[in-house]
PDB file of N, CA and C in Angstrom:
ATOM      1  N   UNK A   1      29.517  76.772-111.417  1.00  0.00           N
ATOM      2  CA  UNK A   1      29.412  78.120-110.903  1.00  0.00           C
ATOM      3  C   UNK A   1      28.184  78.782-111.528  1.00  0.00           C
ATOM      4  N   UNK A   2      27.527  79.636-110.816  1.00  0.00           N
ATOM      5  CA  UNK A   2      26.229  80.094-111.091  1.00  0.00           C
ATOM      6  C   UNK A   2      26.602  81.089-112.143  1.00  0.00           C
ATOM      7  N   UNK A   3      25.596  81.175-113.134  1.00  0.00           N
ATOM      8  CA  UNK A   3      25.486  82.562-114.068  1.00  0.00           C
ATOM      9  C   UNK A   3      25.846  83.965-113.402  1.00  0.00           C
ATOM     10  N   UNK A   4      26.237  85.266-113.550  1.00  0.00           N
ATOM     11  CA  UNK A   4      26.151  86.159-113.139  1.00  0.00           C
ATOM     12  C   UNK A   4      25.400  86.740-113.622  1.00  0.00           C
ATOM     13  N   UNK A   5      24.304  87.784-112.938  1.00  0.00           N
ATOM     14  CA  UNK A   5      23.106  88.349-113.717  1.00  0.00           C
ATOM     15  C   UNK A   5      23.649  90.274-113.692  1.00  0.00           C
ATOM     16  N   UNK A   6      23.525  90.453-115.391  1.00  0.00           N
ATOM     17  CA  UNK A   6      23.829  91.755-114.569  1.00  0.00           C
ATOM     18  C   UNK A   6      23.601  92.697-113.780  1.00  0.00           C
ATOM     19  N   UNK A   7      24.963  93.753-113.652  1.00  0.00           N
ATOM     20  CA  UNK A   7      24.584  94.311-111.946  1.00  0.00           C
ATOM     21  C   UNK A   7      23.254  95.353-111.955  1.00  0.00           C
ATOM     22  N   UNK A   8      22.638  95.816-111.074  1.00  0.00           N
ATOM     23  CA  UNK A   8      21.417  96.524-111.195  1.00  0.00           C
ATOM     24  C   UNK A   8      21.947  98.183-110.612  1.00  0.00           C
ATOM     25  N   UNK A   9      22.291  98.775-111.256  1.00  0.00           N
ATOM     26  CA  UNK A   9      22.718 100.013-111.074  1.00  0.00           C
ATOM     27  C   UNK A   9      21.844 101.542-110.765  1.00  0.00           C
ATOM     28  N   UNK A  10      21.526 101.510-109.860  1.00  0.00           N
ATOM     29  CA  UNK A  10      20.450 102.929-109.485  1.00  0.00           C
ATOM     30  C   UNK A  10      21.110 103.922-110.600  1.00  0.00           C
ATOM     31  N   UNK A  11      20.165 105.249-110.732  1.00  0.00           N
ATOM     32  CA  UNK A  11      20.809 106.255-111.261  1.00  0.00           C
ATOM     33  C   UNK A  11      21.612 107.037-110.200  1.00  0.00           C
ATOM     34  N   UNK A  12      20.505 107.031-109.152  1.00  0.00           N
ATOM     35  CA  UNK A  12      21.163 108.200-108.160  1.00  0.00           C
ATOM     36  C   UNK A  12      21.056 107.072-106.667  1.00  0.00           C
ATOM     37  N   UNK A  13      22.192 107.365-105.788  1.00  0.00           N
ATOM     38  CA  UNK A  13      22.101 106.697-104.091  1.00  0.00           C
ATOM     39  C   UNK A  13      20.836 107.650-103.825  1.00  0.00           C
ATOM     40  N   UNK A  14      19.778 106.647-103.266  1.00  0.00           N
ATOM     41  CA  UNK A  14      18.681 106.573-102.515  1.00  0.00           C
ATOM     42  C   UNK A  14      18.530 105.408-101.077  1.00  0.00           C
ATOM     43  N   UNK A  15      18.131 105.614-100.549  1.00  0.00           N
ATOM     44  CA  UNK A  15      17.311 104.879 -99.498  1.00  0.00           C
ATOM     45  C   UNK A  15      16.613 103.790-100.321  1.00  0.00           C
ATOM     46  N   UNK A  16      15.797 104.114-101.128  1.00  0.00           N
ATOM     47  CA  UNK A  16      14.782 103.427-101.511  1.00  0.00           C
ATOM     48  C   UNK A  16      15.455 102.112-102.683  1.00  0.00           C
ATOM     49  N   UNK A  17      16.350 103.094-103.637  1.00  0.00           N
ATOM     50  CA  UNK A  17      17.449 101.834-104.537  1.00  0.00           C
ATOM     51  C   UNK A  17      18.455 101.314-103.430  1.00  0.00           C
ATOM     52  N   UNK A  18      19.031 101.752-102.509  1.00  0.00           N
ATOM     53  CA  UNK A  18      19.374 100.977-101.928  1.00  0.00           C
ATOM     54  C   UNK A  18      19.057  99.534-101.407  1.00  0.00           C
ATOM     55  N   UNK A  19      17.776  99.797-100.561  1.00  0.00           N
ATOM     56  CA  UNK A  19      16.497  98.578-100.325  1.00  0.00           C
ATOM     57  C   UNK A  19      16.577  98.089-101.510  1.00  0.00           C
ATOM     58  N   UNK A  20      16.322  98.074-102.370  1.00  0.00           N
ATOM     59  CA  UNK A  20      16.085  97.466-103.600  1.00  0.00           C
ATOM     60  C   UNK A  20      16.996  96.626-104.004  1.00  0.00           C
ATOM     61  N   UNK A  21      18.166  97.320-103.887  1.00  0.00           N
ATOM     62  CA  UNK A  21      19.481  96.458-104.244  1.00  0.00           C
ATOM     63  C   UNK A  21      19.900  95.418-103.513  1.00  0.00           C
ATOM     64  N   UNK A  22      19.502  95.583-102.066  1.00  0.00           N
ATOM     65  CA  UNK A  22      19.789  94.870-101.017  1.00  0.00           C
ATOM     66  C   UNK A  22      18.602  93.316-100.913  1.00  0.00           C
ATOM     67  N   UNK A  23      17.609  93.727-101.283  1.00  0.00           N
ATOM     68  CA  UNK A  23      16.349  92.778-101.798  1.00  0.00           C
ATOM     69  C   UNK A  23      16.696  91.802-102.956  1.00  0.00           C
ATOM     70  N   UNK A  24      17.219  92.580-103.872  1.00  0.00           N
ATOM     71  CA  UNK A  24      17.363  92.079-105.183  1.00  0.00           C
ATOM     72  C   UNK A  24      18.819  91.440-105.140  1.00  0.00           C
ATOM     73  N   UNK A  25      19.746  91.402-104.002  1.00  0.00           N
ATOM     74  CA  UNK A  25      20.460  90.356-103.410  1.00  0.00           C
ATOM     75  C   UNK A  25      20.322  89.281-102.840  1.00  0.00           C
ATOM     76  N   UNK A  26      19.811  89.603-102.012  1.00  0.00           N
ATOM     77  CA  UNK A  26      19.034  88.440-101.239  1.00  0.00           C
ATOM     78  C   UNK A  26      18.354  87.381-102.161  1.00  0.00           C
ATOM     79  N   UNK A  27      17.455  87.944-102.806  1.00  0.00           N
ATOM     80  CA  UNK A  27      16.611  86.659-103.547  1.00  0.00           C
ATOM     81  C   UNK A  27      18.095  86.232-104.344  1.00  0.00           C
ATOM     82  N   UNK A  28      18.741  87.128-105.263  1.00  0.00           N
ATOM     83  CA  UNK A  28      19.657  85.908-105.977  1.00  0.00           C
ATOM     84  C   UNK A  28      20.283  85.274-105.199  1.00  0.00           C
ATOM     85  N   UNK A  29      20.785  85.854-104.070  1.00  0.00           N
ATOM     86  CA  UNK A  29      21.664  84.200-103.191  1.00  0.00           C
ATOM     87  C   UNK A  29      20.633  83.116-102.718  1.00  0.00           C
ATOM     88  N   UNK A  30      19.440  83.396-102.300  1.00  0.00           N
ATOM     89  CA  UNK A  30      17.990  82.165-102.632  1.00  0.00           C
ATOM     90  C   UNK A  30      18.160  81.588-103.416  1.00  0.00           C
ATOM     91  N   UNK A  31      18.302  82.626-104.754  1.00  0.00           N
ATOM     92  CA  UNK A  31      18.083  81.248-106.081  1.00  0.00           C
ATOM     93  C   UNK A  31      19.686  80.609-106.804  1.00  0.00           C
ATOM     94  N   UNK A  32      20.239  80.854-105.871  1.00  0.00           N
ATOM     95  CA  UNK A  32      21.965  80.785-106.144  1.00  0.00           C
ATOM     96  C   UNK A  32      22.371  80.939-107.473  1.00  0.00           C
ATOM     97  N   UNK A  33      21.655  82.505-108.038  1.00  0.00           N
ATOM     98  CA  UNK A  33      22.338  82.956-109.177  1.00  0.00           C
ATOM     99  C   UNK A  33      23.583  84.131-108.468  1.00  0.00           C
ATOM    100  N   UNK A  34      23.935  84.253-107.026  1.00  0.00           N
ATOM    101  CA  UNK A  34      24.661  84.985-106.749  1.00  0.00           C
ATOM    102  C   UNK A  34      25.305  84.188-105.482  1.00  0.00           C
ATOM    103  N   UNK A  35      26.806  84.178-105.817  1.00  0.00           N
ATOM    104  CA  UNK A  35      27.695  83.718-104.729  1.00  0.00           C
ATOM    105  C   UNK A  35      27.324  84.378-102.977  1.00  0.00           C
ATOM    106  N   UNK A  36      27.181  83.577-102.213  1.00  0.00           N
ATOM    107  CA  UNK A  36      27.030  84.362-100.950  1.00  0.00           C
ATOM    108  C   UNK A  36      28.724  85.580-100.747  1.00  0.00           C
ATOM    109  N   UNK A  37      29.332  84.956-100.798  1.00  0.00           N
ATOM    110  CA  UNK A  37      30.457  86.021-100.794  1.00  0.00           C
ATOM    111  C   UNK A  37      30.413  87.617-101.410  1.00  0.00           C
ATOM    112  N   UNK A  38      29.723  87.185-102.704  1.00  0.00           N
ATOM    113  CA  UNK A  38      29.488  88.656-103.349  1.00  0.00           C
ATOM    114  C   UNK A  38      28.112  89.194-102.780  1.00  0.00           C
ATOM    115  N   UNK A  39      27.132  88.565-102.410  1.00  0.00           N
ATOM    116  CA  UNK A  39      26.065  89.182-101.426  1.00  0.00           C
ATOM    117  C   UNK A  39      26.523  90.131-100.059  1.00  0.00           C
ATOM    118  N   UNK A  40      27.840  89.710 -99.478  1.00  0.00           N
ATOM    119  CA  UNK A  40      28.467  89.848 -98.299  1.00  0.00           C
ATOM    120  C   UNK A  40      29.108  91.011 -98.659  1.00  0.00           C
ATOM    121  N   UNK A  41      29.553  91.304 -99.983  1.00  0.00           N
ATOM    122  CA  UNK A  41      30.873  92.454-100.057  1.00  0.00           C
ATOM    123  C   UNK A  41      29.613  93.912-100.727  1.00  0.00           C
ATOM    124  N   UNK A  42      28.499  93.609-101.172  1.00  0.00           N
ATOM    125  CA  UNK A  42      27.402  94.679-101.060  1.00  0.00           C
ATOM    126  C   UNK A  42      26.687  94.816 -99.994  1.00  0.00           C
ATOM    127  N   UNK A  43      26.313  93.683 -99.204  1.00  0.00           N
ATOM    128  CA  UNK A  43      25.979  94.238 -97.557  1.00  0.00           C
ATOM    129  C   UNK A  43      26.843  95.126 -96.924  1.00  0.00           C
ATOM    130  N   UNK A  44      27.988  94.884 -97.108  1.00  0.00           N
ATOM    131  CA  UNK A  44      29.107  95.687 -96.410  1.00  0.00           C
ATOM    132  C   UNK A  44      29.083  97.127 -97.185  1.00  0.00           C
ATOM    133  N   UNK A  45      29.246  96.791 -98.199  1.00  0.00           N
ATOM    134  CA  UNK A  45      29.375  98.360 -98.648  1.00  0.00           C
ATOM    135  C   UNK A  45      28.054  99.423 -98.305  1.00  0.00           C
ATOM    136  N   UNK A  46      26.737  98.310 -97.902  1.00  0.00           N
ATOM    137  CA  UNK A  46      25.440  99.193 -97.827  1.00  0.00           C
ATOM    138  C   UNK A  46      25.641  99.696 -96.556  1.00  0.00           C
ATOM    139  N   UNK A  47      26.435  98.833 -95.506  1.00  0.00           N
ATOM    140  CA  UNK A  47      26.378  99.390 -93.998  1.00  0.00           C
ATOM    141  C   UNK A  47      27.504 100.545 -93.971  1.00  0.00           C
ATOM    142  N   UNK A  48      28.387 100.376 -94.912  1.00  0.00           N
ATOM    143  CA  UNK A  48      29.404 101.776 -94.734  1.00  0.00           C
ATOM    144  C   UNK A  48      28.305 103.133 -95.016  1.00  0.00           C
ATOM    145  N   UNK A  49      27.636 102.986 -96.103  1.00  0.00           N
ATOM    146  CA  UNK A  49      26.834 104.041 -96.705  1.00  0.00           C
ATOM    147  C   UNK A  49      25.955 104.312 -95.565  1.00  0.00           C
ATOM    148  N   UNK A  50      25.567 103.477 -94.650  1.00  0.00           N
ATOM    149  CA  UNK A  50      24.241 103.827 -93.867  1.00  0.00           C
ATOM    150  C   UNK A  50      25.311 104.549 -92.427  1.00  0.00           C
ATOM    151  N   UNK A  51      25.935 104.048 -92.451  1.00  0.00           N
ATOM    152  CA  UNK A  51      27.235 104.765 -90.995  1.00  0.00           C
ATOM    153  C   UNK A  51      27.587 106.262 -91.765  1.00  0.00           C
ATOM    154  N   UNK A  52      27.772 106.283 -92.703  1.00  0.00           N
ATOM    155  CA  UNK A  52      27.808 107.748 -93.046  1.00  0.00           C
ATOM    156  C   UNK A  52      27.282 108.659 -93.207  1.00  0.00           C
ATOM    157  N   UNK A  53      25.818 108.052 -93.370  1.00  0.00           N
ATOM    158  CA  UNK A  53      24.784 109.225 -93.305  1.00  0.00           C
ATOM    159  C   UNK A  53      24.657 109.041 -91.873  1.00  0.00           C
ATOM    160  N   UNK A  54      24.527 107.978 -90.933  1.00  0.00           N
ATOM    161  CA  UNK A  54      24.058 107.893 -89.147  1.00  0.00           C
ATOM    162  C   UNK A  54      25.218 109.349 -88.777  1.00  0.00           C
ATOM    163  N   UNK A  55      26.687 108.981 -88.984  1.00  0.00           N
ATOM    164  CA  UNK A  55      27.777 110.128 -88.349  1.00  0.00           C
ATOM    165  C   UNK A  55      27.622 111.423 -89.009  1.00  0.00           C
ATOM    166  N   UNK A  56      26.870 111.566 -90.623  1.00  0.00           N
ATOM    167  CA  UNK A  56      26.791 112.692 -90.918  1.00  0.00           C
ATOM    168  C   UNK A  56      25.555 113.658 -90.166  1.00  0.00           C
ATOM    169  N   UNK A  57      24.297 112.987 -89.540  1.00  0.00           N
ATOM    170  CA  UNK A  57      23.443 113.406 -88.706  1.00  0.00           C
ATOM    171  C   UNK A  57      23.846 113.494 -87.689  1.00  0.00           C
ATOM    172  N   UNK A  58      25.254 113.083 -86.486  1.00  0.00           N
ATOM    173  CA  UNK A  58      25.829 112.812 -85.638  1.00  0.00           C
ATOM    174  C   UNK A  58      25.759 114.022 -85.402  1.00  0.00           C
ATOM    175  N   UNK A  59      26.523 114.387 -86.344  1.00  0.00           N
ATOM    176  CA  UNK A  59      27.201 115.976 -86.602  1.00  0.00           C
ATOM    177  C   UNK A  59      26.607 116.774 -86.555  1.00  0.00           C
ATOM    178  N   UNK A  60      25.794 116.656 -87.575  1.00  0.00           N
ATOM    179  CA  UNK A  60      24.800 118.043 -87.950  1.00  0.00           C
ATOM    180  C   UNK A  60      24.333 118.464 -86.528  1.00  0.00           C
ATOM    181  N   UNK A  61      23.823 116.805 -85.528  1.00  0.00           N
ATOM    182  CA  UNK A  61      22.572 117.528 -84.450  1.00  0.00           C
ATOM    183  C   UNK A  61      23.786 118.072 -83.433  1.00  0.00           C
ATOM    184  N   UNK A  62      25.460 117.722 -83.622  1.00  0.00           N
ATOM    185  CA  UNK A  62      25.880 117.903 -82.079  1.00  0.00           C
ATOM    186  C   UNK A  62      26.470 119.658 -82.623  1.00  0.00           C
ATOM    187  N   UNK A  63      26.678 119.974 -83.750  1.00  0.00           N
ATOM    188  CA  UNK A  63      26.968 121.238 -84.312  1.00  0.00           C
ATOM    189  C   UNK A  63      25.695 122.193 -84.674  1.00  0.00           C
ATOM    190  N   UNK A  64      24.390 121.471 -84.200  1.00  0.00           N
ATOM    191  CA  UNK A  64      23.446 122.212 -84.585  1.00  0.00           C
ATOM    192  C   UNK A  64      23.391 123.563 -86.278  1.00  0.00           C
ATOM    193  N   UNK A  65      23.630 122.233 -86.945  1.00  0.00           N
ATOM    194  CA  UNK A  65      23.811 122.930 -87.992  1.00  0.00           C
ATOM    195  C   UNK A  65      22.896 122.297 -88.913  1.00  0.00           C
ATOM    196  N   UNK A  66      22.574 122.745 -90.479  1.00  0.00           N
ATOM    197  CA  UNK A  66      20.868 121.913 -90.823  1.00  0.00           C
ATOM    198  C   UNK A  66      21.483 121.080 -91.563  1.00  0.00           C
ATOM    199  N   UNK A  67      20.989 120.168 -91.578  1.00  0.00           N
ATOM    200  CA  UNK A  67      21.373 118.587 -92.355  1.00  0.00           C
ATOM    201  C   UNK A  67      21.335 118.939 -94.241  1.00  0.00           C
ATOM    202  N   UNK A  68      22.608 118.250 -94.782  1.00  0.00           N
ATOM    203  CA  UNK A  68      23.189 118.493 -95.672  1.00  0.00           C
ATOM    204  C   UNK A  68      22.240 117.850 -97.014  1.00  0.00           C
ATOM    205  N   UNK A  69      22.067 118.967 -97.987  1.00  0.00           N
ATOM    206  CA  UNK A  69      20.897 118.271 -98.760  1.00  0.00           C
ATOM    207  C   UNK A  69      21.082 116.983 -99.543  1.00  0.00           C
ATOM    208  N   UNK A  70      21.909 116.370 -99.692  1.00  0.00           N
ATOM    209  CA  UNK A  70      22.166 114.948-100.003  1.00  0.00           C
ATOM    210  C   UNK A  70      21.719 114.098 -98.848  1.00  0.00           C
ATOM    211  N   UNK A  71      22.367 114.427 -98.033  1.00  0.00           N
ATOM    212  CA  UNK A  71      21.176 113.396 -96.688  1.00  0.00           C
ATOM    213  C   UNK A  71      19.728 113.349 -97.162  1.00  0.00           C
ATOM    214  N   UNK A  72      19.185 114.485 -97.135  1.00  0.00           N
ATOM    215  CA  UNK A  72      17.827 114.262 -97.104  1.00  0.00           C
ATOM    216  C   UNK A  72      17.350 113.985 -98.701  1.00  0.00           C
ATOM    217  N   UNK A  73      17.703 114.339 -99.274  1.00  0.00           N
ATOM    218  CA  UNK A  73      17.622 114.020-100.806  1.00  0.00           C
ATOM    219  C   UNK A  73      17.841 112.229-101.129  1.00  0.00           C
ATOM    220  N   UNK A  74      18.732 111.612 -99.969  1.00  0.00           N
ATOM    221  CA  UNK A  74      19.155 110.306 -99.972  1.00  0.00           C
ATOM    222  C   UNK A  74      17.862 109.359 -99.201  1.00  0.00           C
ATOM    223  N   UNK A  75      17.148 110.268 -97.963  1.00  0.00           N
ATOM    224  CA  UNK A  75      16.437 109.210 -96.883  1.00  0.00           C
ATOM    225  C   UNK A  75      15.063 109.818 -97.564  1.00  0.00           C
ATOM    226  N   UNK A  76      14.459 110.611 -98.201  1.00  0.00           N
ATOM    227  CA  UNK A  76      13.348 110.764 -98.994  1.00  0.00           C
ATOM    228  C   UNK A  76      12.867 110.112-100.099  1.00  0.00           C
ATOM    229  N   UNK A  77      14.472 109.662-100.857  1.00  0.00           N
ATOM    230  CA  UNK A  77      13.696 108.873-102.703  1.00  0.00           C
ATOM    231  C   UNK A  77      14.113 107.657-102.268  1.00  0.00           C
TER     232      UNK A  77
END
């Protein structure tokens, strides 16, 4: 069984650590220091995060109301 490397923890949810995290998955299941299974259960959790900001803009544009500053604070860093 492969080493586990430890986990890489953003300070704050970004767009940008997200990518990062999602990158920095990928290559370890390349270099099979990371089980594909556990690559699979952080993809998943990245697509819940990205459906929640997609339905939280859902909202905002069908309530015409201004987008919540964590959204944009999230798709900016």
């Amino acid at each position: 069984m492969p080493k586990q490397p430890e986990p890489v923890i953003p300070a704050k949810l970004s767009a940008t650590a997200l990518k990062d995290v999602l990158w920095s998955t990928l290559n370890e299941i390349k270099s099979d220091t990371m089980l594909p299974a556990q690559g699979d259960a952080i993809a998943a959790q990245a697509r819940e995060i990205l459906r929640t900001v997609k339905v939280q803009l859902q909202i905002v544009g069908q309530s015409k109301r201004s987008v919540p500053l964590e959204v944009i604070e999230f798709a900016e860093k």
